[in-house]
Protein backbone atom coordinates (compact mmCIF):
# COMPACT_ATOMS: atom_id res chain seq x y z
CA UNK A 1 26.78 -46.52 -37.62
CA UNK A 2 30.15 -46.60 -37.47
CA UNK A 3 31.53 -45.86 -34.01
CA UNK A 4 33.08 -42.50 -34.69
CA UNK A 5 29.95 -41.23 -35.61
CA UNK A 6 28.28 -42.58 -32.13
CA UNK A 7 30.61 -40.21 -30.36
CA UNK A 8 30.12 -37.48 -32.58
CA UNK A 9 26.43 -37.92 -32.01
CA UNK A 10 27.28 -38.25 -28.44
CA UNK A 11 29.24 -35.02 -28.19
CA UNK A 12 26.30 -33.34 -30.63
CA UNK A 13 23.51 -34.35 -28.08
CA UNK A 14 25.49 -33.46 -24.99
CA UNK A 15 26.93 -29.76 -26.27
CA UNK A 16 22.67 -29.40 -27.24
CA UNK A 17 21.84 -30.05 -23.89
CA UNK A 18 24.77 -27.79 -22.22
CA UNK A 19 23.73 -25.23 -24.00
CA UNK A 20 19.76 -25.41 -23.48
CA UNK A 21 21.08 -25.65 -19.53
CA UNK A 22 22.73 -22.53 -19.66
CA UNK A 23 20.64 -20.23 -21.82
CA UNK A 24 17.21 -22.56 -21.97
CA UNK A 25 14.09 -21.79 -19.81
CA UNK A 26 12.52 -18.62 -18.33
CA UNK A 27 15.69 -17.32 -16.78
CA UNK A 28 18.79 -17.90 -19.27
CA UNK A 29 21.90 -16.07 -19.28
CA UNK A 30 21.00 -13.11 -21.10
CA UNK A 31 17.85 -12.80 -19.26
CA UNK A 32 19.80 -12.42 -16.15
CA UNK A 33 22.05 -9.34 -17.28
CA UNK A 34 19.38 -7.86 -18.66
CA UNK A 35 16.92 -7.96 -15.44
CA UNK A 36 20.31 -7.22 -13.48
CA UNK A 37 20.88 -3.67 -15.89
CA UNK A 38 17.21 -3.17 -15.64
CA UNK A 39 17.71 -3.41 -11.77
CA UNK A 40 20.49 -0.78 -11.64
CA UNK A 41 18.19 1.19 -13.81
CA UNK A 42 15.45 1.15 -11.45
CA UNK A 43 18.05 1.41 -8.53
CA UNK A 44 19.44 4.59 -10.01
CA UNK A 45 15.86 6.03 -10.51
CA UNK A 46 14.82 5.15 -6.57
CA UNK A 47 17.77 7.20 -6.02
CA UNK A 48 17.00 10.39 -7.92
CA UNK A 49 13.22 10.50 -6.88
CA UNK A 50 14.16 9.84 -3.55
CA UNK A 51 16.15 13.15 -3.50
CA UNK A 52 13.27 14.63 -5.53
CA UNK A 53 10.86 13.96 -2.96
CA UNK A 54 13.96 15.13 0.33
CA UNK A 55 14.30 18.43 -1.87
CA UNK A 56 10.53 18.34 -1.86
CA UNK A 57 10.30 17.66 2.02
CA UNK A 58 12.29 20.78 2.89
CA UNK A 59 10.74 22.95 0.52
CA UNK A 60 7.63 22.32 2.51
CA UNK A 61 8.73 22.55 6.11
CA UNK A 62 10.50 26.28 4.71
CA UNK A 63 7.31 27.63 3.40
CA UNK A 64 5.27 26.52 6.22
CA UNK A 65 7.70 27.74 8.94
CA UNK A 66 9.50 30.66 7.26
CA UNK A 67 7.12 33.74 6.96
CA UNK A 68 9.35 35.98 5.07
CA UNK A 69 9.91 32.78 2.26
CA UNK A 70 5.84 32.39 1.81
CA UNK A 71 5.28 36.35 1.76
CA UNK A 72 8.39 36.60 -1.16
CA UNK A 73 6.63 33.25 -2.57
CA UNK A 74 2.80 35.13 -2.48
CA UNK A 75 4.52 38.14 -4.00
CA UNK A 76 6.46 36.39 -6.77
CA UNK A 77 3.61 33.80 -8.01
CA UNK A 78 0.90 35.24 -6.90
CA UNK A 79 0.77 38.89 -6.89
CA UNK A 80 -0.29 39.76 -3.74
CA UNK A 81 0.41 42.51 -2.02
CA UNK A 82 0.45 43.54 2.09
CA UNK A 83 -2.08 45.98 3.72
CA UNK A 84 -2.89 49.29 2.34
CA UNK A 85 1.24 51.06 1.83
CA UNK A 86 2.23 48.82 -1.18
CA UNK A 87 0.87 48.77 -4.85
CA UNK A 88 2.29 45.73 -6.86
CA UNK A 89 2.16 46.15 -10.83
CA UNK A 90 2.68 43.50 -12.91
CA UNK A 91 3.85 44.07 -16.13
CA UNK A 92 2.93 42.39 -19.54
CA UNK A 93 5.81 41.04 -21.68
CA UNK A 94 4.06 39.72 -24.29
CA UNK A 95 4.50 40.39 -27.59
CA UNK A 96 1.52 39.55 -29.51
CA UNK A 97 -0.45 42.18 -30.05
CA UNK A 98 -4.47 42.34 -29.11
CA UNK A 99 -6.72 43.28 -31.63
């Protein structure tokens, strides 16, 4: 072997082993940014459901506190109606006719 190809076998071996340093093993370079947008993923999620669930928090504390809101609620969904004065009808919109 002729010395100029010991150094380029040299330079071969040493750029092969650079490279398995940086992207070689469990956690290489591309595994990292793609855990790190999977973390801002999951981040951005955490964020939404924890508004979901303050949204869902005050919804709560206003029907169990607020009279008037559960009454309009039991009215709406339901179709209830209070004491003996009031007659609720409930109307059908469909449009499929019954045999």
């Amino acid at each position: 072997m002729t010395p100029l190809m010991k150094r380029l076998a040299w330079g071969a071996g040493a750029l092969v082993v650079l490279v398995y340093a940086i992207e070689g093993g469990e956690y290489g370079t591309s595994d990292l940014l793609t855990q790190r947008d999977r973390h801002t993923a999951l981040a951005r999620n955490v964020g939404v459901l924890e508004a979901d669930v303050d949204s869902m928090r005050a919804e709560l504390k206003a029907v169990t506190s607020d009279p008037v809101r559960l009454e309009r609620m039991a009215r709406e969904e339901w179709g209830m109606v209070r004491g003996e004065k009031e007659l609720l009808y409930r109307m059908r919109t469909d449009t499929a006719r019954v045999p």
